[in-house]
Protein backbone atom coordinates (compact mmCIF):
# COMPACT_ATOMS: atom_id res chain seq x y z
CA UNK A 1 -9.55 -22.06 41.46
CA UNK A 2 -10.57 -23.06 37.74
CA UNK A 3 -7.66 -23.28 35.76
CA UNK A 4 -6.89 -23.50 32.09
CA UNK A 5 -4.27 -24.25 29.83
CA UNK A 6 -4.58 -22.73 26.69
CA UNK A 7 -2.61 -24.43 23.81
CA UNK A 8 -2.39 -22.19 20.50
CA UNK A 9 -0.46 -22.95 17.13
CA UNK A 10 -0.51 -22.58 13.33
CA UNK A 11 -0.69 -25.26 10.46
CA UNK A 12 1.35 -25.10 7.46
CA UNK A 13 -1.18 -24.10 4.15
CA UNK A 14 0.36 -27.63 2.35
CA UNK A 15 -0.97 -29.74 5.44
CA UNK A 16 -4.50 -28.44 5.84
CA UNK A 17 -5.75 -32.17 4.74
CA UNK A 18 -2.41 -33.95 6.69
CA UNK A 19 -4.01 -31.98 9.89
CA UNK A 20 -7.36 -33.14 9.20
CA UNK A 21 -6.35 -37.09 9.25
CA UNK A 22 -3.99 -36.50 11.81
CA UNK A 23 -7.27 -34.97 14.41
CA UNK A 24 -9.44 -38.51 12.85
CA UNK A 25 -5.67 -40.95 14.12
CA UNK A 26 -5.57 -38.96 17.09
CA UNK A 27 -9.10 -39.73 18.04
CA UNK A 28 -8.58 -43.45 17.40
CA UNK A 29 -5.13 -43.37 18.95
CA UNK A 30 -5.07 -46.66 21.43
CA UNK A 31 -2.76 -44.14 23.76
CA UNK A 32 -6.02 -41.68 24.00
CA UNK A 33 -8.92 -44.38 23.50
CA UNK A 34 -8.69 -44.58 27.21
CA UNK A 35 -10.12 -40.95 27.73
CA UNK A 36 -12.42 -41.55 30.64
CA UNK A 37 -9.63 -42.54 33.05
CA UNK A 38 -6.91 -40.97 31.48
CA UNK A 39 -8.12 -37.37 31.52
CA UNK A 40 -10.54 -37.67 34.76
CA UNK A 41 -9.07 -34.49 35.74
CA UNK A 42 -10.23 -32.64 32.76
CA UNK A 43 -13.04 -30.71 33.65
CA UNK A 44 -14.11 -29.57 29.87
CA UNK A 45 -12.18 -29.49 26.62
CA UNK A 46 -12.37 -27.56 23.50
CA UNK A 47 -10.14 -26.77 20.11
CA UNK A 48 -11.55 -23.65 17.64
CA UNK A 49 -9.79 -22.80 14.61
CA UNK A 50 -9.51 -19.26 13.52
CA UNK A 51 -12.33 -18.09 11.07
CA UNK A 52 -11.40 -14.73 10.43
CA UNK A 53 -8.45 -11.94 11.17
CA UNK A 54 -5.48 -13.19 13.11
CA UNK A 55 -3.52 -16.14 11.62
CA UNK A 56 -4.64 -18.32 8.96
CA UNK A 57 -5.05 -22.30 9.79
CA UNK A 58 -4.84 -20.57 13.49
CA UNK A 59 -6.26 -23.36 15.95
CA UNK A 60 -6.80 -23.09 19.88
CA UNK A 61 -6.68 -25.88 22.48
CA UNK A 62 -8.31 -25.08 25.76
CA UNK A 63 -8.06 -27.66 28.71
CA UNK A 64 -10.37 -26.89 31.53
CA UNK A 65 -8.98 -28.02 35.58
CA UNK A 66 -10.02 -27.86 38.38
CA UNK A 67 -6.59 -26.85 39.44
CA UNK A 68 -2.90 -26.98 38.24
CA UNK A 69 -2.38 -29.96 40.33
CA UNK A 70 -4.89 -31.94 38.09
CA UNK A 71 -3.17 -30.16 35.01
CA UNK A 72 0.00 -31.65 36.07
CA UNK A 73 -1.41 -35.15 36.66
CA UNK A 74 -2.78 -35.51 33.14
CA UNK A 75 0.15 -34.03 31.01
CA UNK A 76 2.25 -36.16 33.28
CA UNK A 77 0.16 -38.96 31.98
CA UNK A 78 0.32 -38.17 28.18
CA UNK A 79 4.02 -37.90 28.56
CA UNK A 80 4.52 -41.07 30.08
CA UNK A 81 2.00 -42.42 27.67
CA UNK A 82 4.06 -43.19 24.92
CA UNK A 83 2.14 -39.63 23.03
CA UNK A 84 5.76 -37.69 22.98
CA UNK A 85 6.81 -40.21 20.89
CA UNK A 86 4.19 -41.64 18.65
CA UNK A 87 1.78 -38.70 17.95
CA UNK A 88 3.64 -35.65 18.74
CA UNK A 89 6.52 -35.84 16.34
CA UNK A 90 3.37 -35.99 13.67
CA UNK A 91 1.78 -33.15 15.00
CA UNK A 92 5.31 -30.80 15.12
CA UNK A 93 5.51 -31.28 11.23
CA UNK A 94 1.91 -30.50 10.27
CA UNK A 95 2.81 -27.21 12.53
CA UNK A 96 4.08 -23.86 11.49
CA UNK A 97 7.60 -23.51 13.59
CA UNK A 98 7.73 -20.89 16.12
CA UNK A 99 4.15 -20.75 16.29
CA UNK A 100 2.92 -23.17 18.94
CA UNK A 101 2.33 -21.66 22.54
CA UNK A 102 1.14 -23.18 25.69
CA UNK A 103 -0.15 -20.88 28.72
CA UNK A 104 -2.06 -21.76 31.91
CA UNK A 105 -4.67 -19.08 33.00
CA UNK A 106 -6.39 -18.88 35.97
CA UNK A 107 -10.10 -17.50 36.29
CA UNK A 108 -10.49 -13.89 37.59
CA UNK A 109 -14.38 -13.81 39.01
């Protein structure tokens, strides 16, 4: 059973171009360079940001799994990863407060 864990959140209007750097250090981020063996389990991966109605600076994170057991393994990874403590706090202040939501959905087929 496909599984996915949807990740949603706002950014603050003042750090629009904070957000933007912050995506380009994530992506060079020595804890993530490792993204073939780290997420293995992630079956497809995808982040949209809201283009019109709904919340300004909106932005979506959807993690495709095989199932929740592989969901499990890789956000037990990024937490043990060193991520919580280096990247994170970054990403909490760039974020509106009381905005950012994380689900897991399951496919109905």
């Amino acid at each position: 059973m496909t599984v996915f864990l949807v990740e949603t959140y706002v950014i603050k209007p003042e750090k629009r171009v904070e957000f933007m750097a912050y995506i380009e250090k994530e992506k060079r981020s020595k804890i993530l360079q490792k993204r073939p063996q780290f997420f293995k389990e992630v079956k497809s991966y995808k982040m949209f940001s809201q283009m019109l109605g709904g919340n300004f600076d909106g932005y979506v994170e959807m993690w495709e799994f095989e199932n929740l057991a592989d969901c499990e393994k890789v956000f037990n990874r990024i937490t043990q990863s060193g991520y919580m403590t280096t990247l994170y706090p970054e990403f909490a202040s760039l974020v509106v407060p009381a905005t950012h939501s994380m689900s897991i959905w399951n496919s109905v087929e």
